[in-house]
Every structure is written in structure tokens, then in C-alpha cells.
Protein backbone atom coordinates (compact mmCIF):
# COMPACT_ATOMS: atom_id res chain seq x y z
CA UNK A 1 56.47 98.86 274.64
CA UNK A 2 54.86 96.23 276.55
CA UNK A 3 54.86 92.54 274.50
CA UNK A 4 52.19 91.08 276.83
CA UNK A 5 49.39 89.43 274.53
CA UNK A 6 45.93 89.58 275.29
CA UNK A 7 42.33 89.28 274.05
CA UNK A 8 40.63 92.30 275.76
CA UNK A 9 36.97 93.33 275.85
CA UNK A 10 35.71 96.82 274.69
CA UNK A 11 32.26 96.53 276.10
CA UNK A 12 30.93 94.62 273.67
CA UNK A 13 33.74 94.91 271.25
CA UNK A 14 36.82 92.39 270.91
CA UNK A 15 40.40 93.48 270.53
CA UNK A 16 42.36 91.05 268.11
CA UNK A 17 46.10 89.69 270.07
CA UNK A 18 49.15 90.54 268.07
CA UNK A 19 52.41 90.04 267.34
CA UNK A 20 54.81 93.13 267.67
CA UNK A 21 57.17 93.44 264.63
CA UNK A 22 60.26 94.82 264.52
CA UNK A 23 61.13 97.72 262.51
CA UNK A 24 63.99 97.74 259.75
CA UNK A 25 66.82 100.03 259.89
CA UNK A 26 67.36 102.92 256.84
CA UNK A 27 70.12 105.35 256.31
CA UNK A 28 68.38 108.46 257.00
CA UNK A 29 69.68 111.02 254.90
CA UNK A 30 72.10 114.59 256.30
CA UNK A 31 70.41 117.49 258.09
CA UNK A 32 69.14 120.09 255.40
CA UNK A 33 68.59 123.73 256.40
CA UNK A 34 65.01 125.66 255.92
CA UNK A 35 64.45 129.13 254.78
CA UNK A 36 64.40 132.29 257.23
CA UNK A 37 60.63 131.65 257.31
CA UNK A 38 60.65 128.44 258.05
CA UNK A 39 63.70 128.41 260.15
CA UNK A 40 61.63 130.83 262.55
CA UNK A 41 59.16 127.64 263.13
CA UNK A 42 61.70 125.04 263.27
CA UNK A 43 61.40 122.62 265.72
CA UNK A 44 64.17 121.83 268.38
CA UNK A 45 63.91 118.22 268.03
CA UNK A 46 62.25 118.24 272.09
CA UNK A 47 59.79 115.70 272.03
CA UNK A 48 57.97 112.87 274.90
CA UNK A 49 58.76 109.23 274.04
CA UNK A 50 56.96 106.04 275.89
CA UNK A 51 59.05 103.16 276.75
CA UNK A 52 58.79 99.57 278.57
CA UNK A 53 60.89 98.00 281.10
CA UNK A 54 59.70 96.62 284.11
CA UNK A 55 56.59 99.09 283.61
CA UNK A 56 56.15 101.84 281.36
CA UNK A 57 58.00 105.36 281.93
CA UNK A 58 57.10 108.52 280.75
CA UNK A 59 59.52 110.99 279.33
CA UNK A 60 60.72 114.34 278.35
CA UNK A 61 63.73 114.95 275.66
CA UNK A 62 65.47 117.73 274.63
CA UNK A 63 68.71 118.28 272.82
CA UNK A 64 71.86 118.55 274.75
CA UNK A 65 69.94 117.19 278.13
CA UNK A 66 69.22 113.95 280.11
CA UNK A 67 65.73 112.55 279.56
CA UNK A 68 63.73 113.83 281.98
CA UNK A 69 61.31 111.41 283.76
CA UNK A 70 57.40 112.91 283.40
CA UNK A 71 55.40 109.83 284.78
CA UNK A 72 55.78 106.22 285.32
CA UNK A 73 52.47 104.76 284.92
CA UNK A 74 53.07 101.43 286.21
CA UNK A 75 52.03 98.36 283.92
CA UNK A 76 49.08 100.45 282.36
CA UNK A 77 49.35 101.48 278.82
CA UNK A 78 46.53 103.86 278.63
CA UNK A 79 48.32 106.69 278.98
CA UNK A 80 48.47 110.56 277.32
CA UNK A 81 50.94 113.15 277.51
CA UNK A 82 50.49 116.56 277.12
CA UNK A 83 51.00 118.99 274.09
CA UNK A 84 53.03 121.11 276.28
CA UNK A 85 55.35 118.13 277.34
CA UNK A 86 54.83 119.12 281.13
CA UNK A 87 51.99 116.35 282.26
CA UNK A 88 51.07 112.85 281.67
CA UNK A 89 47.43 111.41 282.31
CA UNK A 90 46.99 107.85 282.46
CA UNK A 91 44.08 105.41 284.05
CA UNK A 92 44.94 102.28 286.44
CA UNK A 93 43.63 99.44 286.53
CA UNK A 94 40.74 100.25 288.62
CA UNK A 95 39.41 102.59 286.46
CA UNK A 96 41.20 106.11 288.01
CA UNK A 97 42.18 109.15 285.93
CA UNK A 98 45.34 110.20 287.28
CA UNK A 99 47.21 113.30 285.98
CA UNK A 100 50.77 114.25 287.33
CA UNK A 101 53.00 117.21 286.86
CA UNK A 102 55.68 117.62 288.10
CA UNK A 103 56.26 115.92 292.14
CA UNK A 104 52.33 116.37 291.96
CA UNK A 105 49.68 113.78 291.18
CA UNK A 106 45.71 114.61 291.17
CA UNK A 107 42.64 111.96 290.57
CA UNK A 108 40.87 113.73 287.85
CA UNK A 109 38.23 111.68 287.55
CA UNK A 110 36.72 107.73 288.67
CA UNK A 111 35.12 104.75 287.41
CA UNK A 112 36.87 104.80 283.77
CA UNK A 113 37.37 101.20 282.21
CA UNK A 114 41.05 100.30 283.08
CA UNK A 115 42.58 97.29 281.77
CA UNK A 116 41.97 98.26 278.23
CA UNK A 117 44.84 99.31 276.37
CA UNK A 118 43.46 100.87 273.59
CA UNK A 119 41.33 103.10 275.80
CA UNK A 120 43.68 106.12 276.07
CA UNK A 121 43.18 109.63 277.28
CA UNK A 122 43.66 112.65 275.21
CA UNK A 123 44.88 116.28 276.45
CA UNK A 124 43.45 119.02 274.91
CA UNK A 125 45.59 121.51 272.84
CA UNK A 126 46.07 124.06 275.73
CA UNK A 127 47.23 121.43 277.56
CA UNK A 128 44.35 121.91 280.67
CA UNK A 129 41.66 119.06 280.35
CA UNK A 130 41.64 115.13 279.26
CA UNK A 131 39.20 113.80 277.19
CA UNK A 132 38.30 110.29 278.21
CA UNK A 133 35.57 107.17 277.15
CA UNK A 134 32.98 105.49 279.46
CA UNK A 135 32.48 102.52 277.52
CA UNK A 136 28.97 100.52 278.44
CA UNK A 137 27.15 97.74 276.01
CA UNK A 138 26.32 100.47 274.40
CA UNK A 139 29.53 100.38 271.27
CA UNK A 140 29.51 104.08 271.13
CA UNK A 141 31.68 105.21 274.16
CA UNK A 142 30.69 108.59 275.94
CA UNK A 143 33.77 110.64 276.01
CA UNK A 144 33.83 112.91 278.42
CA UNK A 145 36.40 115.39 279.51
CA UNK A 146 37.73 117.12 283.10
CA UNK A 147 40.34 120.21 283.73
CA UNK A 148 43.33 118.44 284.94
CA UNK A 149 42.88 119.04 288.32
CA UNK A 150 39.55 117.36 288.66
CA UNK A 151 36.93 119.66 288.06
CA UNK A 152 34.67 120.94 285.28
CA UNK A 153 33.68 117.30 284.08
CA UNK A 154 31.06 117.38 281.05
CA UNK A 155 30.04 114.64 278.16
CA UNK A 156 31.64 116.09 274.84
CA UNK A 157 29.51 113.50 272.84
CA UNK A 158 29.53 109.23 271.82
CA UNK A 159 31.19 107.70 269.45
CA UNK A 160 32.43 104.30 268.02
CA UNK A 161 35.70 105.62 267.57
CA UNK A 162 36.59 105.42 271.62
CA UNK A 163 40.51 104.08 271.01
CA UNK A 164 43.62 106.00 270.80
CA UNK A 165 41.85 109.22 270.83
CA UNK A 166 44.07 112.37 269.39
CA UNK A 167 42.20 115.90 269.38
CA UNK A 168 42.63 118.10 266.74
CA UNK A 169 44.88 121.40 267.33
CA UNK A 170 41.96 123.92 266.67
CA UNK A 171 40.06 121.94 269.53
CA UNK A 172 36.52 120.86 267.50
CA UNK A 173 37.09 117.40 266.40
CA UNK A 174 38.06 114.39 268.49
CA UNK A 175 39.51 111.04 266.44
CA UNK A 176 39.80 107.53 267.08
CA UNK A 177 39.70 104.12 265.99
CA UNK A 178 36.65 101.37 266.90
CA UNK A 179 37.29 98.89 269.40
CA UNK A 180 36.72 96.13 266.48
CA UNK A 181 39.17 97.64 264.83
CA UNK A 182 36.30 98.68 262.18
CA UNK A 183 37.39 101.94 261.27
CA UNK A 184 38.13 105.43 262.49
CA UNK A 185 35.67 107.76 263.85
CA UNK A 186 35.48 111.70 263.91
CA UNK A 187 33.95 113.32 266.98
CA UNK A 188 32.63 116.68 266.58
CA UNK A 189 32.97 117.91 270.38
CA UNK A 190 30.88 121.45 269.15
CA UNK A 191 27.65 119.23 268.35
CA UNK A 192 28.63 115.95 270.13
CA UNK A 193 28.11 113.87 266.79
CA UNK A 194 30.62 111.43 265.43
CA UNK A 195 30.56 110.54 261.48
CA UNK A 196 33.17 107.70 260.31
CA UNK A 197 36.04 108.82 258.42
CA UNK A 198 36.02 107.68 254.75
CA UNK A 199 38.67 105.63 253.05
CA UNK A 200 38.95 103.71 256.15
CA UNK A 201 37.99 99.99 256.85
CA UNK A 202 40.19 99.05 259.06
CA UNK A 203 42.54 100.73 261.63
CA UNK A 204 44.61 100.18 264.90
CA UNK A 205 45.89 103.14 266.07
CA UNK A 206 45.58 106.81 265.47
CA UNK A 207 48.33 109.01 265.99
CA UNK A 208 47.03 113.26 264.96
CA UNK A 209 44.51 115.05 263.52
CA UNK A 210 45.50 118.24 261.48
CA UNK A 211 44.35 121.60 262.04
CA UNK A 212 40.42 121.76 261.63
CA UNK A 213 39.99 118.03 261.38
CA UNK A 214 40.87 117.25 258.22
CA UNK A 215 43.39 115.14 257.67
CA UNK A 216 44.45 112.05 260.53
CA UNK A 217 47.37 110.29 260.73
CA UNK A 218 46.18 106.55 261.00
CA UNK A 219 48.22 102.66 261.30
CA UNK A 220 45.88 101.07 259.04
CA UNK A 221 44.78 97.07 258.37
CA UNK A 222 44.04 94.59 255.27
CA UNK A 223 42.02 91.96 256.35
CA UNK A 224 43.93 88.90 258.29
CA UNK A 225 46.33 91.08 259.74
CA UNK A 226 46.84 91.08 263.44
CA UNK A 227 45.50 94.02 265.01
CA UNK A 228 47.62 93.88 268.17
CA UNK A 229 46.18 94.76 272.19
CA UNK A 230 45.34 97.98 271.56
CA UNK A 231 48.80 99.24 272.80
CA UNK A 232 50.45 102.32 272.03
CA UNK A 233 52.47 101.24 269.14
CA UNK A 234 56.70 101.80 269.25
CA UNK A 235 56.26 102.52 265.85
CA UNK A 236 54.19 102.04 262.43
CA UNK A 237 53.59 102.56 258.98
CA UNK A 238 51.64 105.90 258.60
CA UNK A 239 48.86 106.82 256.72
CA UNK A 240 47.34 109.91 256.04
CA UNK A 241 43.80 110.17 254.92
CA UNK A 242 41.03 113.23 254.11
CA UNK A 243 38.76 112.58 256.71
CA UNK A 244 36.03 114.61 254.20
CA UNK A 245 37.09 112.31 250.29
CA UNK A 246 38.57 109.44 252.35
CA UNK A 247 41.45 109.93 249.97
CA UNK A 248 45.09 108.91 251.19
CA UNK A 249 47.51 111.09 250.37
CA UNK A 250 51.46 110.06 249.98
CA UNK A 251 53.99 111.21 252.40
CA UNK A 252 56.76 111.98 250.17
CA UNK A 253 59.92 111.01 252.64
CA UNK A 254 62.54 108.68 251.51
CA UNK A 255 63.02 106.14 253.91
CA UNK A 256 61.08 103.52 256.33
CA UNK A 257 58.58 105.53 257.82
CA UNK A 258 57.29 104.76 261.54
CA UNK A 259 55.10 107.56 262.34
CA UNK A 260 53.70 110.89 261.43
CA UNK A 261 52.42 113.93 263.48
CA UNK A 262 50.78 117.29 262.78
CA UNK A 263 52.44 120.16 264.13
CA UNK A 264 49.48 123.09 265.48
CA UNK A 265 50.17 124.82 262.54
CA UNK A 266 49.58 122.41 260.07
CA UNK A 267 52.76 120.70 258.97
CA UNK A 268 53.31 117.24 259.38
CA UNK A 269 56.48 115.55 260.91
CA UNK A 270 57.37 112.04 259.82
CA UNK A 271 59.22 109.82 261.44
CA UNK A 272 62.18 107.40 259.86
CA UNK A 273 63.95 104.38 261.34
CA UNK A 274 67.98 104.68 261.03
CA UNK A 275 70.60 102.74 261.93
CA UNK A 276 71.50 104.06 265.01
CA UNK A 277 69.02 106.30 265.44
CA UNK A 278 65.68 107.30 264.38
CA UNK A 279 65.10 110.81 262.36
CA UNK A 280 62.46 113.66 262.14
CA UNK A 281 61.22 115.02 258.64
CA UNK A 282 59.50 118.49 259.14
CA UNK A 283 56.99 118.45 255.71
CA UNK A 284 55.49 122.59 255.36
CA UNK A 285 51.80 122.52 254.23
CA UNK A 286 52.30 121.70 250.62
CA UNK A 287 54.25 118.64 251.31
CA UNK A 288 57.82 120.12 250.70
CA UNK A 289 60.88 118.82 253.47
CA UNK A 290 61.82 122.15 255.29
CA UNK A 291 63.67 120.44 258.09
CA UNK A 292 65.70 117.51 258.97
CA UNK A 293 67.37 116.45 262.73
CA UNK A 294 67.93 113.38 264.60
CA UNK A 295 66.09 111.97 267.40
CA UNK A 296 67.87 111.17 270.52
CA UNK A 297 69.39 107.95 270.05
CA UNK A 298 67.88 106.55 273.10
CA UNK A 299 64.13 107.32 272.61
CA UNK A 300 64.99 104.69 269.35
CA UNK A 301 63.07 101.97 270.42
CA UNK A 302 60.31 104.12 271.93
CA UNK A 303 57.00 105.33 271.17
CA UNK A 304 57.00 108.95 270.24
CA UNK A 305 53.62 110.53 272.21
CA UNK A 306 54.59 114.29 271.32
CA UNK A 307 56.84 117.04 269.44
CA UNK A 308 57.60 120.12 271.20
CA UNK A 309 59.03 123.64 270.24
């Protein structure tokens, strides 16, 4: 991803300049094969990946094919792709909500703060509107959210939690992390109330929300460490937390973990670093590995933005 430092302002909030690390390379360990239940929800290993050279591109894998090219959204990293792997929304730098699919590419909505890189879109689960922050002096953003072609825009609520927002599969609750970095917030889009999440001081990205809200995949902080630009992160150390006890709960996958995802139905996929290429741990709802397979070996040094079926 883009290694450009920078001290950015979040209204009144200050994002911390960082670093990027590099991640270290495991053996990841053979395929395994699932039960017939399980094996009728396995994933095909399709998935969108975000990468960096000379401006960020946008893309589609799938087994068996050439990367497919969904978006190139210039130098901007506030960018979102879509659950159904078919459109990317991003915002430029002066503050425009642009959503393409396919050969076509719509202005969905205008006067957004651009230049922020933490301030990312979200697509709803069916894949038809984007959720996105007006951020004023004001530290808890309005998020508001428009069908992808521009219409139908309405204010889903504020909250402190304005960066890397994810939206729950089931549609009610909106997550992100504050612009100071100060923990992650829970929107409620039914009632337009956010309510921090527990067990959570200090955050820099946040990757999924289960099912009903419950559980969110977060990169968290200790104190002193560098919290980056507010970038979409290539990869990091996942951690999942009960948004309701604030307890973290262990992902139980050998190996160096650099993400973690919920699937629509509730299981999670984790994310290793291998050698020569990076691998994808299906985990059922009780925790149990019910499905191993590689990623493609180029999306290895990319971000990962969605799984498909």
C-alpha cells in the first residue's frame, strides 16, 4: 500500500505518522477437506485485494483467472469495495464519492472530506448503498449513506468511530475506529446511536463485524506504538473482541496471522503469511478449521478488502 507519511487532521482529531512493517513469512500448513455440510459453504478462494504502485488499483481474483481490474482510484486510499466483488467506491481529493462498476463511473455524492485516509466508505451487505462520514469540529462524524447511483441520501446517525468503517452482515450496526485512535465505536444505524466497544483503548483499523454486531475484527494499539496514516493496512495482527463483555477471544490458527474476516454467515476467515504465498483459514462458528486454500500468490503483498463465494 501506499508508504507516504503524513500527519493528517480528522476535524479536530490528529492521526499519528507511522512506519509500515513488514510481515514475516510462515509455512502455512496442507489444504484439509470439510464435511458435506460444510463443503456446501466452502469458499472458492475469490476474493478483492488493494495494492500500490504508481497509485492504488482495485482488484478482483478468482482461481484459475487473471486478476481482474475493478477500479483504480488514483493516489486516494479511501476506498471500499463491494461485498459482491462487482464495485468499488472511493472519495478524491476534493471531497467526491465516486462509485464504478464495471466501464461505468457515477458521483454518488459531494463535499465528503478527501485527503483523509482513514476516512473510508463502507458498502452495505446487498451491495447497493455506501455509508460515508461528514466530519465537522464536531468529533462525532455524521455518517450518512446514498444508493450507489446517487440517490436516496439520508443521515444513518454520529459517531466517534468515523474511520475504517465495516457494516455488519445483518445490516444494523456500523463499526469503526476514532480518529485519535481512542477506540472503536459501534453505530446502531436502526436508532442512530453509537456506544464504544469495550475491551478497547486503542485501535487503528477495523476490518468486520460479525453477524448482529457482535463480535469485530480490530488491529489494535499499546500505548507508544505508531498508529500509522490511517491507511488501509497490507496486513495486521487481528483481534477479535465482544463488542457487548469487551472480551478478546483467541483465534486458534497456527501460524502468523495478518487478518481476519467474517463470512455473512458467521464464520470467520483468517488470514496467514507463507512463504510464497499467503493462506486462508475458514474457522465454522465454534472456532473449529473447516477449510484451508491458498491465496493467489500475487495478491501477497496486498490488502485483502473482501472474500467472495
Amino acid at each position: 500500500m501506499h508508504k507516504t507519511l503524513a500527519v493528517v487532521t480528522l476535524g479536530a482529531s490528529v492521526l499519528l505518522a507511522a512506519t509500515p512493517a513488514a510481515a514475516a513469512a510462515v509455512s502455512v500448513a496442507p489444504v484439509g477437506t470439510a464435511d458435506d455440510a460444510t463443503a456446501a459453504r466452502a469458499i472458492s478462494g475469490a476474493a478483492v485485494y488493494a495494492g500500490y504502485q504508481r497509485g492504488y488499483t482495485v482488484s478482483r481474483h478468482r482461481p484459475g483467472a487473471a486478476p481482474s481490474t475493478l477500479a483504480k482510484p488514483g493516489d486516494s486510499p479511501q476506498f471500499a469495495a463491494s461485498p459482491d466483488g462487482r464495485k468499488v467506491a472511493w472519495i478524491t481529493a476534493g471531497g467526491l464519492l465516486r462509485v464504478r462498476e464495471g466501464a461505468k463511473v457515477t458521483t454518488a455524492a459531494r463535499g465528503l472530506q478527501g485527503g483523509t485516509p482513514c476516512l473510508s466508505p463502507a458498502w452495505s451487505p446487498d451491495s447497493r448503498r455506501v455509508a460515508y462520514v461528514h466530519v465537522g469540529r464536531n468529533p462525532a462524524g455524521s455518517v450518512s449513506v446514498v444508493n450507489a447511483d446517487g440517490t436516496g441520501e439520508r443521515v444513518l446517525g454520529s459517531t466517534r468511530g468515523v474511520c475504517h468503517l465495516a457494516w455488519s452482515p445483518d445490516g444494523r450496526y456500523l463499526a469503526g475506529y476514532a480518529g485519535t485512535t481512542a477506540g472503536v465505536y459501534r453505530l446502531d444505524v436502526k436508532t442512530g446511536k453509537a456506544a464504544k466497544v469495550k475491551g478497547v483503548a486503542l485501535a487503528n483499523h477495523v476490518q468486520s463485524l460479525s453477524p448482529g454486531g457482535r463480535y469485530v475484527v480490530v488491529r489494535t494499539l499499546r500505548a507508544g506504538d505508531d498508529a500509522g496514516d490511517g491507511s488501509w493496512p497490507e496486513w495486521f495482527t487481528p483481534t477479535l473482541v465482544d463488542t457487548v463483555t469487551g472480551r478478546r477471544l483467541p483465534i486458534a490458527v497456527k501460524g502468523r496471522q495478518i487478518g481476519a474476516f467474517h463470512l455473512a454467515d458467521g464464520r470467520l476467515v483468517v488470514r496467514l503469511a507463507g512463504s510464497g504465498g499467503n493462506a486462508l483459514v475458514v474457522l465454522d462458528e465454534r472456532g473449529r478449521v473447516v477449510q484451508r486454500l491458498s491465496e493467489p500468490v500475487a495478491a501477497k503483498n496486498q490488502a485483502l478488502l473482501q472474500i467472495l463465494r
